[in-house]
N, C-alpha and C. Protein backbone atom coordinates (compact mmCIF):
# COMPACT_ATOMS: atom_id res chain seq x y z
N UNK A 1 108.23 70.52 126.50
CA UNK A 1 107.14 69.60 126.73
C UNK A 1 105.79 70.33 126.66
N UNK A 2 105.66 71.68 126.96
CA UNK A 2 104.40 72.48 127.06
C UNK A 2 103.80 72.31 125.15
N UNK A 3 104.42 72.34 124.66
CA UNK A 3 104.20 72.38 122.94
C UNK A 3 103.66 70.80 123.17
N UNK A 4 104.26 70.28 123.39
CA UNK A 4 103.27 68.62 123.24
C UNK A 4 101.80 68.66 123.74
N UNK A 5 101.81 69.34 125.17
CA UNK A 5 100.92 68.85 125.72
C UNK A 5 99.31 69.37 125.17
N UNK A 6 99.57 70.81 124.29
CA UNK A 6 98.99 71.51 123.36
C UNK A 6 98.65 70.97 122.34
N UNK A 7 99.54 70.32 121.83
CA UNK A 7 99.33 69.50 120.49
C UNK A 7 98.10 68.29 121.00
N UNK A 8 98.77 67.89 122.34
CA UNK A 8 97.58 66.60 122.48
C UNK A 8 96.17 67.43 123.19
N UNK A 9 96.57 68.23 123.62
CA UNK A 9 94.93 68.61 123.93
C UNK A 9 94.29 68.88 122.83
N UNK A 10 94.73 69.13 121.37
CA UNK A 10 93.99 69.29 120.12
C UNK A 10 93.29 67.95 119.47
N UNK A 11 94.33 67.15 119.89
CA UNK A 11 93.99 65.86 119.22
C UNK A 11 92.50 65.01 119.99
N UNK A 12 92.89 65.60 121.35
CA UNK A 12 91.84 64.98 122.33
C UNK A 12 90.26 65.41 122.39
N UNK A 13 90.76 67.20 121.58
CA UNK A 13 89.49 67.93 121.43
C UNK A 13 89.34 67.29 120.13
N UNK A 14 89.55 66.90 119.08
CA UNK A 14 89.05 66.41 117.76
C UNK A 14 88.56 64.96 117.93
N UNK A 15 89.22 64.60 119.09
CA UNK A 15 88.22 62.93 119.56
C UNK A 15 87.13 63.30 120.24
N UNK A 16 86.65 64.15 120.69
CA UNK A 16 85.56 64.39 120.90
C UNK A 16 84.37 65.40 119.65
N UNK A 17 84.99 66.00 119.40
CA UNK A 17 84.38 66.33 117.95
C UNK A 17 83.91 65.19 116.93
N UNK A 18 84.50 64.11 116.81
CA UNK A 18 84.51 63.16 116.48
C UNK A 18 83.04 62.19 116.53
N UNK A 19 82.91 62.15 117.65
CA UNK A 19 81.80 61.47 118.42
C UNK A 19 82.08 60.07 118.01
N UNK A 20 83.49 59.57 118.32
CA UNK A 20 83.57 58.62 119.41
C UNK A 20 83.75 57.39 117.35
N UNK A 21 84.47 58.04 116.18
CA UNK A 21 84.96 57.60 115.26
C UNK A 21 86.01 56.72 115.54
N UNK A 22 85.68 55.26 115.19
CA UNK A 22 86.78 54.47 115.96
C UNK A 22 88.48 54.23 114.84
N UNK A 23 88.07 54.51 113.56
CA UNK A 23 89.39 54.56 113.10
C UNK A 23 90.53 56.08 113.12
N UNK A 24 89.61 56.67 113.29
CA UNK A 24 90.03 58.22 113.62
C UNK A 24 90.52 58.21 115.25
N UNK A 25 89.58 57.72 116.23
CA UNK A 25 90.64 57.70 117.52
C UNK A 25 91.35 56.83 117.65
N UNK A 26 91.55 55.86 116.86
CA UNK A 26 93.06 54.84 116.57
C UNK A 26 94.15 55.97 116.33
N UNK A 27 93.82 56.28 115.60
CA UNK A 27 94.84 56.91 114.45
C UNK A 27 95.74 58.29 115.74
N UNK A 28 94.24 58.75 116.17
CA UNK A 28 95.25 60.10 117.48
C UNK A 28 95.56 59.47 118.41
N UNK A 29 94.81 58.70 119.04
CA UNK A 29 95.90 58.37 120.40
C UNK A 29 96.98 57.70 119.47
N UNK A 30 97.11 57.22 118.42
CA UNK A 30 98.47 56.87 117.91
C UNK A 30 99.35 58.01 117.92
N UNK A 31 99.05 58.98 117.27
CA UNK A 31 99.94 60.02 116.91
C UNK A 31 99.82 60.83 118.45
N UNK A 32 99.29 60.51 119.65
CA UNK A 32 99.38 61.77 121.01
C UNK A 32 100.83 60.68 120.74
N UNK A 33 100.67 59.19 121.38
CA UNK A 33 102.01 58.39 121.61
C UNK A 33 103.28 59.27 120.99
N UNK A 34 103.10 59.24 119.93
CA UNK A 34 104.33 59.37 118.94
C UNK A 34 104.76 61.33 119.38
N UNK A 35 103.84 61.91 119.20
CA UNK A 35 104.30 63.50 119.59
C UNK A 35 104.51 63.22 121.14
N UNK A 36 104.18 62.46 121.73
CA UNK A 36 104.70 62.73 123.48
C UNK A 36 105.97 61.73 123.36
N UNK A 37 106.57 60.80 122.52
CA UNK A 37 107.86 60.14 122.60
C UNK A 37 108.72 61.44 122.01
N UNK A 38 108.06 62.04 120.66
CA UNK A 38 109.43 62.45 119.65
C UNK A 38 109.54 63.94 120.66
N UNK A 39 108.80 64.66 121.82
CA UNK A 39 108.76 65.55 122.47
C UNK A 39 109.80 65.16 123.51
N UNK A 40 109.52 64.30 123.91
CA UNK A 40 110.54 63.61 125.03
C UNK A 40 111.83 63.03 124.43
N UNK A 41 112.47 63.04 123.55
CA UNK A 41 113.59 62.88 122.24
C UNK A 41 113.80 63.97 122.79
N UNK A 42 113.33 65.28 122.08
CA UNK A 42 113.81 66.56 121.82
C UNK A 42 114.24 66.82 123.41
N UNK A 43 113.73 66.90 124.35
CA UNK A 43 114.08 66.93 125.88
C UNK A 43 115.30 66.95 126.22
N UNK A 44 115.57 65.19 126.07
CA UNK A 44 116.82 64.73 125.93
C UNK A 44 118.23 64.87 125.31
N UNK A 45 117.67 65.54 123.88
CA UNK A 45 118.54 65.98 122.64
C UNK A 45 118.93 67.33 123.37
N UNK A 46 118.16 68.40 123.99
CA UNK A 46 118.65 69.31 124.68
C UNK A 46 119.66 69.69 125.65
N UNK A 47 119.28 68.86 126.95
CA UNK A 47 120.04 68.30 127.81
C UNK A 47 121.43 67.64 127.63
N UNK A 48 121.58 66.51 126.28
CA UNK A 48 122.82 66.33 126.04
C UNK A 48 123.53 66.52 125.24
N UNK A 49 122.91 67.95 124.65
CA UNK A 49 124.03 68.51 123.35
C UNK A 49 125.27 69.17 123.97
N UNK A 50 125.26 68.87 125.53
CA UNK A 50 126.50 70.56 125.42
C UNK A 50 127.38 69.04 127.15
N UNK A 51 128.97 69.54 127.02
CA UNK A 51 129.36 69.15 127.96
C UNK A 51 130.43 69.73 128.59
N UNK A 52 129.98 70.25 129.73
CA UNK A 52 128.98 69.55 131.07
C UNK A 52 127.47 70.22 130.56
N UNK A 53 126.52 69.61 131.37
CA UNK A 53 125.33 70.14 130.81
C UNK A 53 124.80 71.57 131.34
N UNK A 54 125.44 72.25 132.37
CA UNK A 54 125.48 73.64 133.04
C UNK A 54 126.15 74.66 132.06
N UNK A 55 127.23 74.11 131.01
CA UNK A 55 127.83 74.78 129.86
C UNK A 55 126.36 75.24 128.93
N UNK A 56 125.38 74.69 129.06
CA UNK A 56 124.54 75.07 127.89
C UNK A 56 123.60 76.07 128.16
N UNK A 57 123.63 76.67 129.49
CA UNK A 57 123.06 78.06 130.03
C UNK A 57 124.35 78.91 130.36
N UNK A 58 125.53 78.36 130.68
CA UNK A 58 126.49 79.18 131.11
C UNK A 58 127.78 79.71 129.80
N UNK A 59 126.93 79.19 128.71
CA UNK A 59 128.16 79.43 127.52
C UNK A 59 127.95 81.38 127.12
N UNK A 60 127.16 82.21 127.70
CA UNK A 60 127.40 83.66 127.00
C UNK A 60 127.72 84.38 128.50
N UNK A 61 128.22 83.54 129.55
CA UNK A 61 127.99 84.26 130.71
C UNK A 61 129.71 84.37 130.75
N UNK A 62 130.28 85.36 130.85
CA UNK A 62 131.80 85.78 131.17
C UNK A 62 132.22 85.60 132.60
N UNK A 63 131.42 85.46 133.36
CA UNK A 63 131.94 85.02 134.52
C UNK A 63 131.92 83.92 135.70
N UNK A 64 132.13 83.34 134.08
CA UNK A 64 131.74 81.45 134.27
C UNK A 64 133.46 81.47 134.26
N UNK A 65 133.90 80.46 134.23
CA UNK A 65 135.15 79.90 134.85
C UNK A 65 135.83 78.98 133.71
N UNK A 66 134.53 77.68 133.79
CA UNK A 66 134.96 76.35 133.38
C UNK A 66 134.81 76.68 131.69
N UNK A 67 135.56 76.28 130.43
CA UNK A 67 135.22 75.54 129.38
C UNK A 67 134.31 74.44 129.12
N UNK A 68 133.59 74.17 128.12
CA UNK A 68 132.61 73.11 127.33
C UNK A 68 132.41 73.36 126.22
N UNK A 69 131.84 72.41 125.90
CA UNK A 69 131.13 72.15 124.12
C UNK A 69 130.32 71.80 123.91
N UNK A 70 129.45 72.27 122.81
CA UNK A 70 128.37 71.93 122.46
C UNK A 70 128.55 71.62 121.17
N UNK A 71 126.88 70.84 120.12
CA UNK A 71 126.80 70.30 119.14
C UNK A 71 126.73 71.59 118.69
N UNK A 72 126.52 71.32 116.95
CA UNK A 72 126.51 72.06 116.19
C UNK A 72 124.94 73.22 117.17
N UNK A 73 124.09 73.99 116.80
CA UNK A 73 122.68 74.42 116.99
C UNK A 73 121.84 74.07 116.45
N UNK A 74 121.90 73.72 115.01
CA UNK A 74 121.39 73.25 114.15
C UNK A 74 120.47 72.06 113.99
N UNK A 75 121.40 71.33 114.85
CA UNK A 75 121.06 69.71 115.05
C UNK A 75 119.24 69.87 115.85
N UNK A 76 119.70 70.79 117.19
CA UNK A 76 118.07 70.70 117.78
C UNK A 76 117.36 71.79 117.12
N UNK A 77 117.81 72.91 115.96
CA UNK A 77 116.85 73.65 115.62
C UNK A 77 116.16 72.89 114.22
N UNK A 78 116.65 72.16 113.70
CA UNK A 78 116.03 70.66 112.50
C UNK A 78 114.75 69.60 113.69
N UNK A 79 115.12 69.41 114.26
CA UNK A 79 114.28 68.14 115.31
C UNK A 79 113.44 68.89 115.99
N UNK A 80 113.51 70.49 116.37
CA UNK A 80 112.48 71.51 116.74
C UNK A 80 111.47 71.89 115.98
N UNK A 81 111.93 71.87 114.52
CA UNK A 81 110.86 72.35 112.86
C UNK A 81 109.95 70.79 113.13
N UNK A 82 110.70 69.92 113.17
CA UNK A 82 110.21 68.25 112.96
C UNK A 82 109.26 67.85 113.72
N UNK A 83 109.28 68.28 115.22
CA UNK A 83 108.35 68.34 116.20
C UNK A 83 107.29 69.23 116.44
N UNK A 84 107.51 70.49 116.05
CA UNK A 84 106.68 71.24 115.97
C UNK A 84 105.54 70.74 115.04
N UNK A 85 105.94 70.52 113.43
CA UNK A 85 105.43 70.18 112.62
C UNK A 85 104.48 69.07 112.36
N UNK A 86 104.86 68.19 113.33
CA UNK A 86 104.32 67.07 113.13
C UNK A 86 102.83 66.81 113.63
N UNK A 87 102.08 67.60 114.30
CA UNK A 87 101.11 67.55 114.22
C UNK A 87 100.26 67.74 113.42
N UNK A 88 100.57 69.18 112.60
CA UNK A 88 100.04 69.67 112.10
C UNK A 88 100.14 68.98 110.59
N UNK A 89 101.38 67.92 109.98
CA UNK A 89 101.66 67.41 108.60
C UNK A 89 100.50 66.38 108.80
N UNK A 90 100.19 65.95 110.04
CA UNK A 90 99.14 64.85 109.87
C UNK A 90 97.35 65.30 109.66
N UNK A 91 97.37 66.27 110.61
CA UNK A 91 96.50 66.76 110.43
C UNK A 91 96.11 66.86 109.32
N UNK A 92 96.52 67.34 108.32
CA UNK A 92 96.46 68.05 106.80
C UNK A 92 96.79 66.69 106.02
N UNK A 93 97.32 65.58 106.56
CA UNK A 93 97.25 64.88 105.64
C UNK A 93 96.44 63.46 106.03
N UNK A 94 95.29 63.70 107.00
CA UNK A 94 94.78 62.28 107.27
C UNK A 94 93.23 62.42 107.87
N UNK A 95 93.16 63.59 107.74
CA UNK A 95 91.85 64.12 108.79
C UNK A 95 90.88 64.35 107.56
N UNK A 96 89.56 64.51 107.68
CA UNK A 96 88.68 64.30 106.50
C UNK A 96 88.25 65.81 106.98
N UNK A 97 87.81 66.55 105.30
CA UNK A 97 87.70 68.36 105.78
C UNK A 97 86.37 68.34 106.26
N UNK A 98 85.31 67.49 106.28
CA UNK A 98 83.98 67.89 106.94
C UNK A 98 84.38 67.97 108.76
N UNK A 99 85.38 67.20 109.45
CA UNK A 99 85.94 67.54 110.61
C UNK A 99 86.53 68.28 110.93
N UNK A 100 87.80 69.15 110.04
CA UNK A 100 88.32 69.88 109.95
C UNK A 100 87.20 71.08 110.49
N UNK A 101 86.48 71.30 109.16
CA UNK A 101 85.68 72.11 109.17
C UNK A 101 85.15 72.50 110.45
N UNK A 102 84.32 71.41 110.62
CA UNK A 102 83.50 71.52 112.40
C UNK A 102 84.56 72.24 113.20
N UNK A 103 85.82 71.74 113.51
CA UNK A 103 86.73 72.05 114.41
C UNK A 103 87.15 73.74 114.03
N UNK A 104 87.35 74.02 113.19
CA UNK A 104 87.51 75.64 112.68
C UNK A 104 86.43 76.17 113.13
N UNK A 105 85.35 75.36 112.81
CA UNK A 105 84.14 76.34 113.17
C UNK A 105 83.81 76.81 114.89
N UNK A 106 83.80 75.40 115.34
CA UNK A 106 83.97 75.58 117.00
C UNK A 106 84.95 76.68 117.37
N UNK A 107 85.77 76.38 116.86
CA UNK A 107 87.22 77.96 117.61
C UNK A 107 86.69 78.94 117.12
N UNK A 108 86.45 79.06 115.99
CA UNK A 108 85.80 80.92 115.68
C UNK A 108 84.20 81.36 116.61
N UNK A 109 83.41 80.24 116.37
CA UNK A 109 82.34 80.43 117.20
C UNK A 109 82.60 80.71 118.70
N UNK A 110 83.65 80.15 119.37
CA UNK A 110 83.91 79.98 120.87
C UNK A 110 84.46 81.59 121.56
């Protein structure tokens, strides 16, 4: 969840960079929604890949007791690239570069 909340403090700093662009802060609080649901997915996807769910910290420990199973790894390291990513595919594909710009410029200046 810490990766989301990063992602939306970017989006929140570019609504203010912004100065208050009303199809542009449509568009991020759309996409905070969507990265704080598909973040909270991945949460979940964690929690119930393995059973019992104590198997999924206790599977390299030898002096665990019980048997379990888990999904393939794969499954949450695909939906981890997907989430990660997704800020940044929009960014690059919806943001106009004179904002961009400003926003690069603010972080190097800061």
């Amino acid at each position: 969840m810490s990766a989301c909340f990063g992602e939306i403090s970017i989006a929140l700093l570019l609504m203010r960079i912004m100065n208050r662009n009303k199809p542009y802060e449509i568009f991020l609080w759309g996409l905070i929604v969507i990265l704080f649901v598909v973040t909270l997915l991945l949460t979940i996807l964690t929690f119930s890949q393995c059973t019992p769910v104590t198997y999924l910290w206790d599977q390299l420990n030898p002096e665990v007791g019980y048997k379990g199973s888990c999904w393939d790894p794969h499954i949450q390291q695909y939906y981890g690239y997907f989430q990660g990513g997704l800020l940044k595919m929009y960014l690059k594909g919806f943001l106009d570069a004179n904002i961009l710009q400003r926003f690069l410029l603010s972080v190097i200046s800061s």
